[in-house]
Structure formats: C-alpha cells, structure tokens
PDB file of N, CA and C in Angstrom:
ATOM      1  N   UNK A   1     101.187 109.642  94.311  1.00  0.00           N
ATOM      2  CA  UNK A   1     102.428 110.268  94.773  1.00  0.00           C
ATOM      3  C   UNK A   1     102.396 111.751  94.413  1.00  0.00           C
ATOM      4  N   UNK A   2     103.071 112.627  95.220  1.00  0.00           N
ATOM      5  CA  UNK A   2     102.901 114.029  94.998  1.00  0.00           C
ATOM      6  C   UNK A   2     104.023 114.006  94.269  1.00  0.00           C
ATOM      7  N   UNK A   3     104.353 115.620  93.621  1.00  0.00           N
ATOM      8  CA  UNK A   3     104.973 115.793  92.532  1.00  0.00           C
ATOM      9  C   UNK A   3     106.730 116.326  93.426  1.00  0.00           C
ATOM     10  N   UNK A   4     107.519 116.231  93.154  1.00  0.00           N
ATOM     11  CA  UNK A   4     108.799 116.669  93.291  1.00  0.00           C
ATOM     12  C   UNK A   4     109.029 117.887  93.131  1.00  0.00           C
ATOM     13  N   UNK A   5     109.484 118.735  93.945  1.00  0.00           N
ATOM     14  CA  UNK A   5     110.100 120.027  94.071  1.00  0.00           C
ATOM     15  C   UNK A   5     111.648 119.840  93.119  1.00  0.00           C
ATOM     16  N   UNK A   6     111.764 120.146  91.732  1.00  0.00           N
ATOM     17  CA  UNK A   6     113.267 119.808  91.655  1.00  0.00           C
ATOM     18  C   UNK A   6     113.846 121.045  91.409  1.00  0.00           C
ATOM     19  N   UNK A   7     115.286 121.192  91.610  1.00  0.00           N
ATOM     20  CA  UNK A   7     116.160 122.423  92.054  1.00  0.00           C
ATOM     21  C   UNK A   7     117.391 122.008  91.067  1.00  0.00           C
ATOM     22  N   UNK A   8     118.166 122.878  91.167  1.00  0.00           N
ATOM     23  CA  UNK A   8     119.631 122.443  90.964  1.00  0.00           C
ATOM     24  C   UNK A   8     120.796 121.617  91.417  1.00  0.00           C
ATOM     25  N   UNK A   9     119.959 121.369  92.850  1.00  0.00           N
ATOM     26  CA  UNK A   9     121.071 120.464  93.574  1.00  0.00           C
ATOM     27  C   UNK A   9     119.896 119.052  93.472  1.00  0.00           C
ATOM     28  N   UNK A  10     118.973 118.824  92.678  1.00  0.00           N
ATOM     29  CA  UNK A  10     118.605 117.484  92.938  1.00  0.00           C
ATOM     30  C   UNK A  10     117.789 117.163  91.399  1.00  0.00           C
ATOM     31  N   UNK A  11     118.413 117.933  90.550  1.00  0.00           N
ATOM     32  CA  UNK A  11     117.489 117.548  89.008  1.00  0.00           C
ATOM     33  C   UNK A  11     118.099 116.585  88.482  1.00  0.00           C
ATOM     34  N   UNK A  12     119.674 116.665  88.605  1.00  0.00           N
ATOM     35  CA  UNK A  12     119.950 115.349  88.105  1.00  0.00           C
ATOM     36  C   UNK A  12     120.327 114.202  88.420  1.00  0.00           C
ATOM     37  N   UNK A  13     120.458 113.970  89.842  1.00  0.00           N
ATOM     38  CA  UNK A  13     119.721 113.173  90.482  1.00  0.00           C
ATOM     39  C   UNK A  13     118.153 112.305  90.542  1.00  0.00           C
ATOM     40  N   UNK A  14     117.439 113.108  90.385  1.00  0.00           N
ATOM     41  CA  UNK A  14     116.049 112.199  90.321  1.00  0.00           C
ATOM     42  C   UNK A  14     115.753 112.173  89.061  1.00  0.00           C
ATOM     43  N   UNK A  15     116.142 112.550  88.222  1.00  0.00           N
ATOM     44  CA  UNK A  15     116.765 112.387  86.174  1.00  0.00           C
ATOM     45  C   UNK A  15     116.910 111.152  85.846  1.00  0.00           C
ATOM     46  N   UNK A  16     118.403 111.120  86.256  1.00  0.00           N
ATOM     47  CA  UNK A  16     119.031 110.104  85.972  1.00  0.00           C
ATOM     48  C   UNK A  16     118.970 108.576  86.278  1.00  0.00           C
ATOM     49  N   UNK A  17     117.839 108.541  87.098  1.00  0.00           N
ATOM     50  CA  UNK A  17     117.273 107.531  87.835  1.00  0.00           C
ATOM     51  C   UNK A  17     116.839 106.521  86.482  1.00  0.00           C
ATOM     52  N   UNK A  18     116.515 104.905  87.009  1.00  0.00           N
ATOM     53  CA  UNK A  18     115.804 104.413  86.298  1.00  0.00           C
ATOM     54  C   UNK A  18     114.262 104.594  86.121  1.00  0.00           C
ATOM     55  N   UNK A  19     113.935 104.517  84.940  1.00  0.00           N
ATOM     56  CA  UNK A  19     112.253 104.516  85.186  1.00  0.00           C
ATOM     57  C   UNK A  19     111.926 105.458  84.759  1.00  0.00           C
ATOM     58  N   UNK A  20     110.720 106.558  84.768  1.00  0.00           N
ATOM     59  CA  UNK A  20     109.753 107.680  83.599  1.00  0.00           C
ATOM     60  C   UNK A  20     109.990 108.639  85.175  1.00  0.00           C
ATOM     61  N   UNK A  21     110.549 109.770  84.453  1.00  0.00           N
ATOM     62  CA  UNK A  21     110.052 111.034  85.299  1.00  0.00           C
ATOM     63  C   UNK A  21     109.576 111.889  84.116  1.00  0.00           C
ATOM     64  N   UNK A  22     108.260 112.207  84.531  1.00  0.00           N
ATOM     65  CA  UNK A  22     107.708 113.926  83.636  1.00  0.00           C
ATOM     66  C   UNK A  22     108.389 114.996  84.501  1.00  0.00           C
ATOM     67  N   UNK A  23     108.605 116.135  83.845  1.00  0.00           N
ATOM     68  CA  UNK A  23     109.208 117.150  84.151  1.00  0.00           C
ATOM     69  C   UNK A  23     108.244 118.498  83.592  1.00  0.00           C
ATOM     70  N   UNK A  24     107.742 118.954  84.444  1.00  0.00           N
ATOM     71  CA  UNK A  24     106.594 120.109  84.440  1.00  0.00           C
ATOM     72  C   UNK A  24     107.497 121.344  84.368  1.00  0.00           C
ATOM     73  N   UNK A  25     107.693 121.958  83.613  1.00  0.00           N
ATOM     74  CA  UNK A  25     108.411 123.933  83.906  1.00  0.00           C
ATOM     75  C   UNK A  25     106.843 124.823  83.803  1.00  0.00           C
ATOM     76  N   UNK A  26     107.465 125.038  84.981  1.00  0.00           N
ATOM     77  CA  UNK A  26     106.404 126.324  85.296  1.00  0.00           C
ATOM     78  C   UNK A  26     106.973 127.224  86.093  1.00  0.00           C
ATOM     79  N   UNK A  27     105.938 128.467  86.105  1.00  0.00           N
ATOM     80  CA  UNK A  27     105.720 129.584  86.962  1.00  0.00           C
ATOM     81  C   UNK A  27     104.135 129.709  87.684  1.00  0.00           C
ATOM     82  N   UNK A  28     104.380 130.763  88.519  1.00  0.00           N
ATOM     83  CA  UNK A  28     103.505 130.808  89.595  1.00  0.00           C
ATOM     84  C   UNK A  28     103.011 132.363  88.361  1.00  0.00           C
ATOM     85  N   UNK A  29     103.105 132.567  87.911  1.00  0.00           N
ATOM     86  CA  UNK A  29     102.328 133.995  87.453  1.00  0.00           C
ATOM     87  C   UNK A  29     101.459 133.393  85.968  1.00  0.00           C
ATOM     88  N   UNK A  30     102.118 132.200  85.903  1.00  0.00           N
ATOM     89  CA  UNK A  30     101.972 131.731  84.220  1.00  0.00           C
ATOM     90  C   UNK A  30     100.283 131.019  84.719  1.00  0.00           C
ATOM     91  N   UNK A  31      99.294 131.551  83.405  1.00  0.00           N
ATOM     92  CA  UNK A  31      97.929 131.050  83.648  1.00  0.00           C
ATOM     93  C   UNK A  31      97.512 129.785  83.608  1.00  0.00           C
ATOM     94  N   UNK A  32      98.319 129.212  82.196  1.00  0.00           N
ATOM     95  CA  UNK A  32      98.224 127.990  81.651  1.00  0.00           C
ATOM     96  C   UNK A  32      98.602 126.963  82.503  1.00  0.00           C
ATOM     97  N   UNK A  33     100.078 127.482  83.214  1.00  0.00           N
ATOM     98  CA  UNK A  33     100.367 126.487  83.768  1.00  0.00           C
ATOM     99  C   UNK A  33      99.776 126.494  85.333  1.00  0.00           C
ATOM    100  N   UNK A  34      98.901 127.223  85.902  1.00  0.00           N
ATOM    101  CA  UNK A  34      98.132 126.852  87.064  1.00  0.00           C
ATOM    102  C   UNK A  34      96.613 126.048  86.737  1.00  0.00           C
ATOM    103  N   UNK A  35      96.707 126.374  85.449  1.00  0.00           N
ATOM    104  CA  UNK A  35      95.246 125.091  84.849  1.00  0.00           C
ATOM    105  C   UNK A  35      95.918 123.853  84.501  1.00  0.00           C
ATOM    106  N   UNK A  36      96.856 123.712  84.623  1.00  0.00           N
ATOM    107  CA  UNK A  36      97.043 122.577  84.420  1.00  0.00           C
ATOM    108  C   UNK A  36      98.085 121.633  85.101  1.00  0.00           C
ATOM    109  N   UNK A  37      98.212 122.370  86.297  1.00  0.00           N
ATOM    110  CA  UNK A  37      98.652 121.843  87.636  1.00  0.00           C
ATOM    111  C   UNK A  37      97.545 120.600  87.719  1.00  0.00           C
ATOM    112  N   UNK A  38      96.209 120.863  88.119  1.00  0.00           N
ATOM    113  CA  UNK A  38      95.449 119.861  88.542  1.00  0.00           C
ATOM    114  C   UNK A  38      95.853 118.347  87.642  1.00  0.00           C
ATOM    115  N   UNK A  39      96.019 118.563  86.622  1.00  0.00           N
ATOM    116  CA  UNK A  39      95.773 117.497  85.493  1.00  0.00           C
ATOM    117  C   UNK A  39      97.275 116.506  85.521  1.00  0.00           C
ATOM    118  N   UNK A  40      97.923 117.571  86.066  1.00  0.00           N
ATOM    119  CA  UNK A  40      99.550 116.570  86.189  1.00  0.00           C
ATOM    120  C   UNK A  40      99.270 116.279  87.513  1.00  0.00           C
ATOM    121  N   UNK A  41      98.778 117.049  89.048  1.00  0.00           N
ATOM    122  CA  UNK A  41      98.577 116.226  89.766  1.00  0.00           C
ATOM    123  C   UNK A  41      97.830 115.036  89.859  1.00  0.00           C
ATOM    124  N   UNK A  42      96.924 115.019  89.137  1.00  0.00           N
ATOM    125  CA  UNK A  42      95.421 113.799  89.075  1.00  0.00           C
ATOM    126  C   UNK A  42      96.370 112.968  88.487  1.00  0.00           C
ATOM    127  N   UNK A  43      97.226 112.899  87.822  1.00  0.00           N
ATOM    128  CA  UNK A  43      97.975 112.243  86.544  1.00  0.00           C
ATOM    129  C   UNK A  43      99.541 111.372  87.675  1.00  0.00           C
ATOM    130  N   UNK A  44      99.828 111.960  88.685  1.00  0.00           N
ATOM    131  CA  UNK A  44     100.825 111.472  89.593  1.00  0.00           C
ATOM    132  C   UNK A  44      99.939 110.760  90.438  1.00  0.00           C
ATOM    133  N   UNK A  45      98.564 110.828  91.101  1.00  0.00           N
ATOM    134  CA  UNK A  45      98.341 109.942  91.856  1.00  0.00           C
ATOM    135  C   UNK A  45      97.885 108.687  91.126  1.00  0.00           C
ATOM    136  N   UNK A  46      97.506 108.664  89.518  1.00  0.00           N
ATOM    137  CA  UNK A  46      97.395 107.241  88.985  1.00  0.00           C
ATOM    138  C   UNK A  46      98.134 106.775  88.709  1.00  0.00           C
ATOM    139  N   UNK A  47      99.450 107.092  88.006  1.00  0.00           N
ATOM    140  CA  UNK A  47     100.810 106.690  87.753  1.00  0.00           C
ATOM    141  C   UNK A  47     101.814 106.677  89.148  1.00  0.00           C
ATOM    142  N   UNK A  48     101.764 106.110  89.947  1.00  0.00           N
ATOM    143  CA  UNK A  48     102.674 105.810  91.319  1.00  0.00           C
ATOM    144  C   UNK A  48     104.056 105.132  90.886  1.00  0.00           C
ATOM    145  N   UNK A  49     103.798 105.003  89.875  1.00  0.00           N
ATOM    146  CA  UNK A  49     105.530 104.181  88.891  1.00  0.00           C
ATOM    147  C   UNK A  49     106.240 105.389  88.433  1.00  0.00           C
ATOM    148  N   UNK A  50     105.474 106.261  88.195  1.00  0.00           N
ATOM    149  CA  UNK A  50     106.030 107.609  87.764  1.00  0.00           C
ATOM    150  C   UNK A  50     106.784 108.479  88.558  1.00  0.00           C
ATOM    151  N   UNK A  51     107.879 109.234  89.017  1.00  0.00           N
ATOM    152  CA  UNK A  51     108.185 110.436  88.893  1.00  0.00           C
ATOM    153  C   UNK A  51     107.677 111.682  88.064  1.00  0.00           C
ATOM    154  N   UNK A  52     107.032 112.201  89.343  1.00  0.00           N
ATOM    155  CA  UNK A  52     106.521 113.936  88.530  1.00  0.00           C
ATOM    156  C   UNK A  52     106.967 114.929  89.305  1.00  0.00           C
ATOM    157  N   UNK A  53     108.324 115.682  88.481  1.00  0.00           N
ATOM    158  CA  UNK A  53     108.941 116.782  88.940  1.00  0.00           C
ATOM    159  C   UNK A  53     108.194 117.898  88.806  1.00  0.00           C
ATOM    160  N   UNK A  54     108.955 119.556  89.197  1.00  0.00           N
ATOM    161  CA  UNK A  54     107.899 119.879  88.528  1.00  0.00           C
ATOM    162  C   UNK A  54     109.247 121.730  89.022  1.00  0.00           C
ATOM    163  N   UNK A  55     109.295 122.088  87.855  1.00  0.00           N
ATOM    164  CA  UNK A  55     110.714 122.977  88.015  1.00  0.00           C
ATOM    165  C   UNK A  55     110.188 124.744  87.871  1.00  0.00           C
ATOM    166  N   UNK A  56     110.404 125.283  88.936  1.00  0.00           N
ATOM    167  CA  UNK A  56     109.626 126.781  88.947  1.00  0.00           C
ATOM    168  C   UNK A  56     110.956 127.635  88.436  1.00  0.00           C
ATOM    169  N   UNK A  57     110.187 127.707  87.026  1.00  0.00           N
ATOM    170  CA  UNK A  57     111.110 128.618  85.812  1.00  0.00           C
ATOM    171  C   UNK A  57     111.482 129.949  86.720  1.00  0.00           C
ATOM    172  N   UNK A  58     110.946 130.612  87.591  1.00  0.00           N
ATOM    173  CA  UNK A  58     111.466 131.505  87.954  1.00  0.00           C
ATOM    174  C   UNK A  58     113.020 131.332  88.855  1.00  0.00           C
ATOM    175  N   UNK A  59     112.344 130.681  90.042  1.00  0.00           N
ATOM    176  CA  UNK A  59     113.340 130.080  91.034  1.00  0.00           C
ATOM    177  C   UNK A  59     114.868 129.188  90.258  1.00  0.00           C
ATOM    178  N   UNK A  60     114.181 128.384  89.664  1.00  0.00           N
ATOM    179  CA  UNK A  60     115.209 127.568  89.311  1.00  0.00           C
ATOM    180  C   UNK A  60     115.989 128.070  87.356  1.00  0.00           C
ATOM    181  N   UNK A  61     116.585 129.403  87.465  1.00  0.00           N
ATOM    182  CA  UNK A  61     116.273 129.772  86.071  1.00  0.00           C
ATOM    183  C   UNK A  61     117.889 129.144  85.234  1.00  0.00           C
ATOM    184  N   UNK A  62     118.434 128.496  85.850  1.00  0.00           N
ATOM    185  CA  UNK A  62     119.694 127.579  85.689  1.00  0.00           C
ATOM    186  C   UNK A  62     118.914 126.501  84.931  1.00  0.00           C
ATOM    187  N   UNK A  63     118.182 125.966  84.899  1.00  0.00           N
ATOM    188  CA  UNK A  63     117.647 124.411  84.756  1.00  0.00           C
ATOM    189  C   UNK A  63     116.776 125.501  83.593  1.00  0.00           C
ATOM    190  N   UNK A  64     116.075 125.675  83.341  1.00  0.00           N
ATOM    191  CA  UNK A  64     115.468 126.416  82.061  1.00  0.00           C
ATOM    192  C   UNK A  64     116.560 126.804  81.303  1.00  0.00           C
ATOM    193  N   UNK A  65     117.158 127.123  81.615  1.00  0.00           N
ATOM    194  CA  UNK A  65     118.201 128.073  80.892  1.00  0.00           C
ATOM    195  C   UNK A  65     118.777 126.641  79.808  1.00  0.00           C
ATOM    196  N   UNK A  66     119.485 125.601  80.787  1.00  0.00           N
ATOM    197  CA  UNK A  66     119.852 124.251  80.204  1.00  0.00           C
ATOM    198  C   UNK A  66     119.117 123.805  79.217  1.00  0.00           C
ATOM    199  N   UNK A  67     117.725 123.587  79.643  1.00  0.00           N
ATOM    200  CA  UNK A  67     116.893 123.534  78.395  1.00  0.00           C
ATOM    201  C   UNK A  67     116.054 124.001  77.955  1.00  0.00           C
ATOM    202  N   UNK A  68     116.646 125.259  77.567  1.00  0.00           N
ATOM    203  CA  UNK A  68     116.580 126.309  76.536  1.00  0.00           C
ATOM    204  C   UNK A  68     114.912 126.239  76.717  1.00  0.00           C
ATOM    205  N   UNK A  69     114.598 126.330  77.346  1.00  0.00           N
ATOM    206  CA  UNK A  69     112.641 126.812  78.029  1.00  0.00           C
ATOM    207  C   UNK A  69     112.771 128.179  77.326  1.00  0.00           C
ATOM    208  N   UNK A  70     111.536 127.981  76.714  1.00  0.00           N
ATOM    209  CA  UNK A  70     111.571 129.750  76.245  1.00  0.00           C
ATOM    210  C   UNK A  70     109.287 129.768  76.127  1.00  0.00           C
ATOM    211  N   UNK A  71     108.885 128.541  76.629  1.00  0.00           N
ATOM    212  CA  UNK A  71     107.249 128.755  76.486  1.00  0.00           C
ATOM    213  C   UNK A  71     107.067 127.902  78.168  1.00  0.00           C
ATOM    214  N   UNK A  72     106.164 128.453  78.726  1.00  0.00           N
ATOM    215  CA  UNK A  72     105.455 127.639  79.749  1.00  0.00           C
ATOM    216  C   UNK A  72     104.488 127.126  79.592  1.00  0.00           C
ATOM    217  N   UNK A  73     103.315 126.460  80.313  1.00  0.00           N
ATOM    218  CA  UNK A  73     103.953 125.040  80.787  1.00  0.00           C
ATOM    219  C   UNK A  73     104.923 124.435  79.531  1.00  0.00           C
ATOM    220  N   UNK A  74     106.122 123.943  79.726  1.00  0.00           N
ATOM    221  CA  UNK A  74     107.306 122.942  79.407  1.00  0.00           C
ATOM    222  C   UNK A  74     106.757 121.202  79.674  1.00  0.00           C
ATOM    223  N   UNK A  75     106.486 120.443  79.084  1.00  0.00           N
ATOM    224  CA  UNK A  75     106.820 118.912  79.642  1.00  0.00           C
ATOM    225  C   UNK A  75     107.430 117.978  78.624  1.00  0.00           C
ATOM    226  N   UNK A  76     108.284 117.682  79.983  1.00  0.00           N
ATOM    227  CA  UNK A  76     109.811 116.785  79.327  1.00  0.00           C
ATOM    228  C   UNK A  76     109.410 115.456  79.953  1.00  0.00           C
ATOM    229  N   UNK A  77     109.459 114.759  78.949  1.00  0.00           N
ATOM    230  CA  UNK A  77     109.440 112.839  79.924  1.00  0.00           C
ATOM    231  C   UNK A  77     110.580 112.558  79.326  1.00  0.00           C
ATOM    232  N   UNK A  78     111.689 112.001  80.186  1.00  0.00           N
ATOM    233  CA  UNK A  78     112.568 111.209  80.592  1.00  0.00           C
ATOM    234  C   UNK A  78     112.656 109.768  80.970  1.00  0.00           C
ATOM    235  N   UNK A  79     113.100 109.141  80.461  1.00  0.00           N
ATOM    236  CA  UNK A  79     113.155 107.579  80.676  1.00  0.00           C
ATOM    237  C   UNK A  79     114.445 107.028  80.749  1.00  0.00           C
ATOM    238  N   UNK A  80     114.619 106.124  81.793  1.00  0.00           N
ATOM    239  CA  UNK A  80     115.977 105.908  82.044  1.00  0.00           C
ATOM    240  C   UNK A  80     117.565 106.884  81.349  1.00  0.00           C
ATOM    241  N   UNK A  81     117.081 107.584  82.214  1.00  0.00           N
ATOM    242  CA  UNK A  81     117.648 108.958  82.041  1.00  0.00           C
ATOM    243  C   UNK A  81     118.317 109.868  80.564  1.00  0.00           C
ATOM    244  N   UNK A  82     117.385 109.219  79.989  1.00  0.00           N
ATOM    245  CA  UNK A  82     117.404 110.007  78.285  1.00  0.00           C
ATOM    246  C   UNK A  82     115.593 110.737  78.037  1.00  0.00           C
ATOM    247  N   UNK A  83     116.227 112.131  77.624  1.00  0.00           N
ATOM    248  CA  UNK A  83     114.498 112.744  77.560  1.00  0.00           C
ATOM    249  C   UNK A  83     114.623 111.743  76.279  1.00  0.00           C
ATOM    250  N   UNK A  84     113.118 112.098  75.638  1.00  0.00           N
ATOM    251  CA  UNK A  84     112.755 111.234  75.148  1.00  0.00           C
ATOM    252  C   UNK A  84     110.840 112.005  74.618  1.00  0.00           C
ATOM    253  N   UNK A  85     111.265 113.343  75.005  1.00  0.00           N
ATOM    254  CA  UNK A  85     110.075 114.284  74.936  1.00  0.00           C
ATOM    255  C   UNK A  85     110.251 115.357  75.605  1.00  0.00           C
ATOM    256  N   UNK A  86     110.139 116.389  74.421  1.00  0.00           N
ATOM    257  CA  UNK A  86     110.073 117.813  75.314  1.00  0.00           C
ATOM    258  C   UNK A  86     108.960 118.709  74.642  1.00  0.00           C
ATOM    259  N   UNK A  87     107.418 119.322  75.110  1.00  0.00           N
ATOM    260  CA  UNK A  87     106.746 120.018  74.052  1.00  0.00           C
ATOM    261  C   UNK A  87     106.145 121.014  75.145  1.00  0.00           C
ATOM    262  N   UNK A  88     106.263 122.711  74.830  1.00  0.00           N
ATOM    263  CA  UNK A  88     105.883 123.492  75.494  1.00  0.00           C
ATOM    264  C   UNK A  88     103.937 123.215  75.402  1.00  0.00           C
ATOM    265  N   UNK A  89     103.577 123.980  76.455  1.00  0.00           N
ATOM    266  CA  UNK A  89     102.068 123.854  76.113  1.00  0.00           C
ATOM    267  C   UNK A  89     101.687 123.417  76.756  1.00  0.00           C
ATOM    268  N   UNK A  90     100.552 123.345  77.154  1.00  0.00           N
ATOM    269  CA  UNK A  90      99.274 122.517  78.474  1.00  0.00           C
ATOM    270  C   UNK A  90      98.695 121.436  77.762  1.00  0.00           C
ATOM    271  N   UNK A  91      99.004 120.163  78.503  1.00  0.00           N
ATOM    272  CA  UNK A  91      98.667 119.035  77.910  1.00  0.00           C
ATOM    273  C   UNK A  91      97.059 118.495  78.527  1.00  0.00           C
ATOM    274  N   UNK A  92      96.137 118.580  78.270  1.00  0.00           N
ATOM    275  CA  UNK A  92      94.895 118.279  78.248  1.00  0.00           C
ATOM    276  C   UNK A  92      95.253 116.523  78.704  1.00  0.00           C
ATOM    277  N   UNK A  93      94.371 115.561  79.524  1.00  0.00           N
ATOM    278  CA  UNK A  93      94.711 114.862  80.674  1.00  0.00           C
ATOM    279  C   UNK A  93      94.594 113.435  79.526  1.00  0.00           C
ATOM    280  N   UNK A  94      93.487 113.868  78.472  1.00  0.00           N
ATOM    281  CA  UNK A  94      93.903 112.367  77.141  1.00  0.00           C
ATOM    282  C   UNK A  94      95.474 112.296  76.697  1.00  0.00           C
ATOM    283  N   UNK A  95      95.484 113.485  76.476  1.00  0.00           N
ATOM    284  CA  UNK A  95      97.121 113.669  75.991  1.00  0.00           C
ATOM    285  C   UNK A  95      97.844 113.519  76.649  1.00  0.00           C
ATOM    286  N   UNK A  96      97.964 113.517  77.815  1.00  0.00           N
ATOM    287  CA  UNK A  96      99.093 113.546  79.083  1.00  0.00           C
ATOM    288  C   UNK A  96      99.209 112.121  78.845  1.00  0.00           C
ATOM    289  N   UNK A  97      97.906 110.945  79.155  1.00  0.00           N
ATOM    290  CA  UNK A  97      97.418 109.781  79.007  1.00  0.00           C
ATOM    291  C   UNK A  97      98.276 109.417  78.037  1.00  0.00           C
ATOM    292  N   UNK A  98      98.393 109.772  76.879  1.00  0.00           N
ATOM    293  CA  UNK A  98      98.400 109.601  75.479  1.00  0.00           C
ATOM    294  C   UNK A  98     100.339 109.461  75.856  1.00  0.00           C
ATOM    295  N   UNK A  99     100.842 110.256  76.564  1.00  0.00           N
ATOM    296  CA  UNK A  99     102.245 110.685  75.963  1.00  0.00           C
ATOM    297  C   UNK A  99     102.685 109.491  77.393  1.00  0.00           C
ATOM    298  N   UNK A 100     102.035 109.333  78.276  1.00  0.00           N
ATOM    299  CA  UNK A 100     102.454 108.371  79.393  1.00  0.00           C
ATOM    300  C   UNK A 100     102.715 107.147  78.734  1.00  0.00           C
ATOM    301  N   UNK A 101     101.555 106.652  78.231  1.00  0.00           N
ATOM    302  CA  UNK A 101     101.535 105.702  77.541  1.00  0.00           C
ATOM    303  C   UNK A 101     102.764 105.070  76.292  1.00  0.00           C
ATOM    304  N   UNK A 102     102.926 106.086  75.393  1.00  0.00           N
ATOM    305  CA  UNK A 102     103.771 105.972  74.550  1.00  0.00           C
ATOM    306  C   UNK A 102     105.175 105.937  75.396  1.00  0.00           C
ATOM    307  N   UNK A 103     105.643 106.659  76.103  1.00  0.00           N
ATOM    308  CA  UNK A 103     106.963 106.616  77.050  1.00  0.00           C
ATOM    309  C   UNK A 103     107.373 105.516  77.418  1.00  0.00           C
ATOM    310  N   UNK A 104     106.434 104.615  78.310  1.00  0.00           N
ATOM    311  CA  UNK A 104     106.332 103.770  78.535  1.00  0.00           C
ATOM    312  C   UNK A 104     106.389 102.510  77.228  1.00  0.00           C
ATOM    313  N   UNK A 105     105.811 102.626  76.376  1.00  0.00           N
ATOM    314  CA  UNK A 105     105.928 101.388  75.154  1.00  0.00           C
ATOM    315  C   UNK A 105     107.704 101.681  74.549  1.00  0.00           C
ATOM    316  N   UNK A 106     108.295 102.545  74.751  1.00  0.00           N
ATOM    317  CA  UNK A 106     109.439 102.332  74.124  1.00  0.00           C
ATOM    318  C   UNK A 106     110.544 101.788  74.358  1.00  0.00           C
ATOM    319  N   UNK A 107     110.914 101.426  73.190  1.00  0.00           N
ATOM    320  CA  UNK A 107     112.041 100.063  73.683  1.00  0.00           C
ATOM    321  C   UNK A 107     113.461 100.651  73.667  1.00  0.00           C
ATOM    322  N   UNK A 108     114.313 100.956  75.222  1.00  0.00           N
ATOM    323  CA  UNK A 108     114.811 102.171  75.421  1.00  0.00           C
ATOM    324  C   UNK A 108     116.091 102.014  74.809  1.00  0.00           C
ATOM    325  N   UNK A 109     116.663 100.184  74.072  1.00  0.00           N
ATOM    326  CA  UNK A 109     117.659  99.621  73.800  1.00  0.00           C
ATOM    327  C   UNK A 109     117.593 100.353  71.967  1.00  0.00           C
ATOM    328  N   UNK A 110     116.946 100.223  71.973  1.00  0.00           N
ATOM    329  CA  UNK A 110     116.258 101.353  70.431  1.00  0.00           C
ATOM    330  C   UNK A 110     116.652 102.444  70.448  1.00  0.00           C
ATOM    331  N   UNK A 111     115.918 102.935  71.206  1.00  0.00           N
ATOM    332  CA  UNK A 111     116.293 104.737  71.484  1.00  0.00           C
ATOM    333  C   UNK A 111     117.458 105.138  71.816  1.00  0.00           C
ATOM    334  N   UNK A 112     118.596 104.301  72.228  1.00  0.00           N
ATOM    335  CA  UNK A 112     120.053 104.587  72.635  1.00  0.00           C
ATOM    336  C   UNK A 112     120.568 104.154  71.724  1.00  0.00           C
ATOM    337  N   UNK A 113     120.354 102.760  70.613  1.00  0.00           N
ATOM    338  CA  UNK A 113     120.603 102.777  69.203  1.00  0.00           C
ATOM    339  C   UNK A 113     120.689 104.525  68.432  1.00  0.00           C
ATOM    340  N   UNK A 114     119.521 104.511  68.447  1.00  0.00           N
ATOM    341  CA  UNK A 114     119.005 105.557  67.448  1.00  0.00           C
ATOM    342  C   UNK A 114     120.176 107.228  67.755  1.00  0.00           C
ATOM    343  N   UNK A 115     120.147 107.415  68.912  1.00  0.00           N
ATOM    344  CA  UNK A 115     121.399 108.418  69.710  1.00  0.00           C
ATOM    345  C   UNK A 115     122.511 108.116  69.169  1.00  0.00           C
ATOM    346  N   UNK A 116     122.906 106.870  69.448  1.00  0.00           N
ATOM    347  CA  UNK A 116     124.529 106.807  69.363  1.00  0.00           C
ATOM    348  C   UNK A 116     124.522 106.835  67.528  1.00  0.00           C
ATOM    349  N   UNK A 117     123.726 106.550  66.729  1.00  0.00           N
ATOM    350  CA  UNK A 117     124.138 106.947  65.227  1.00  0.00           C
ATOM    351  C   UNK A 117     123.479 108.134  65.040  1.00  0.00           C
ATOM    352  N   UNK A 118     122.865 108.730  65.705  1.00  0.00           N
ATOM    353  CA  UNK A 118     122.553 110.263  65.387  1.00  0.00           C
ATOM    354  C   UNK A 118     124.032 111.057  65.985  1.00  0.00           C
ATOM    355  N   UNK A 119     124.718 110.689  66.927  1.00  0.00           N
ATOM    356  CA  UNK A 119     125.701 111.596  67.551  1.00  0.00           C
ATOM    357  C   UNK A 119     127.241 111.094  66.594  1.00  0.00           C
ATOM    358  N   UNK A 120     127.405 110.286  65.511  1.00  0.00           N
ATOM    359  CA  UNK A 120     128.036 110.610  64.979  1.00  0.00           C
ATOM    360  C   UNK A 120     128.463 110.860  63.553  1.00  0.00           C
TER     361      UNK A 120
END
C-alpha cells in the first residue's frame, strides 16, 4: 500500500481509526528524510495492515506545530488511536521492523490503563 498524503482536513480522521498508522514528518529540503523515504516505503508495501501517513512539515505546519516537531524525519506510531511512539530521526529498516513489531505486541487495554492513572 502506498503511503497517505495527510493534511489538516484528514489527520484525524485516518488517526483515529482502528489499527497501527506510522506517521512520517518530513520535508522535501530535509536530507535524512529523503533517505529514508525508501525504507518507510519498502516498509508499507510489507505491512498492508498498516497505515503509513506521511505529513510535509512545511505544507502542513499546523500538524507539526500540534506535535511540537522540532527534528525531521519525526515517526509517530499510533494504535487505535493513541500514539504510543514518537522519536525524531531516520529509522534504519531493522528498527522500523523492530518498532512495527513492538506496536503491534501491545496490549492496548494496558496502555489505556496506564493513561487514565497517569492523567490523574
């Protein structure tokens, strides 16, 4: 599956969805993050369960701004619509592997535990 164009009128929408979306912040001038375009695309056509957005810090500077993006490449995985990972930096394709994987093993009835006594 190719990666998602997401904007302001459709981020939280395909967010909030059930299921794993990665969320790529980038720019078109940024180096890192055109090396490592390939590796999130190669990475969406094996994962077809996945959502892979992919948010151009310039264009869309509302949605950076929200979360407070201040390094490019950005990747956020989201799971039934709680991030659940956010780490600036170019993720090398074991690691991408590595963080798919873990997203996926978590038990999301846990992780909304763990929120609701952290939020009060």
């Amino acid at each position: 599956m190719a990666t998602v164009e997401l904007t302001t009128a459709n981020f939280d929408e395909v967010t909030e969805q059930p299921g794993i979306v990665l969320v790529d912040f980038w720019a078109d001038w940024c180096g890192p993050c055109k090396r490592f375009a390939p590796v999130y695309e190669r990475s969406s056509e094996k994962h077809q369960e996945i959502v892979y957005g992919k948010v151009d810090t310039e264009a869309q500077q509302e949605i950076a701004a929200k979360f407070d993006i201040r390094s490019i490449p950005t990747i956020m995985a989201i799971r039934d619509g709680v991030i659940v990972f956010a780490q600036p930096g170019a993720l090398p394709e074991s690691a991408l592997e590595s963080l798919i994987e873990q997203v996926q093993a978590l038990d999301m009835d846990d992780v909304r535990k763990q929120l609701a006594e952290h939020s009060h």
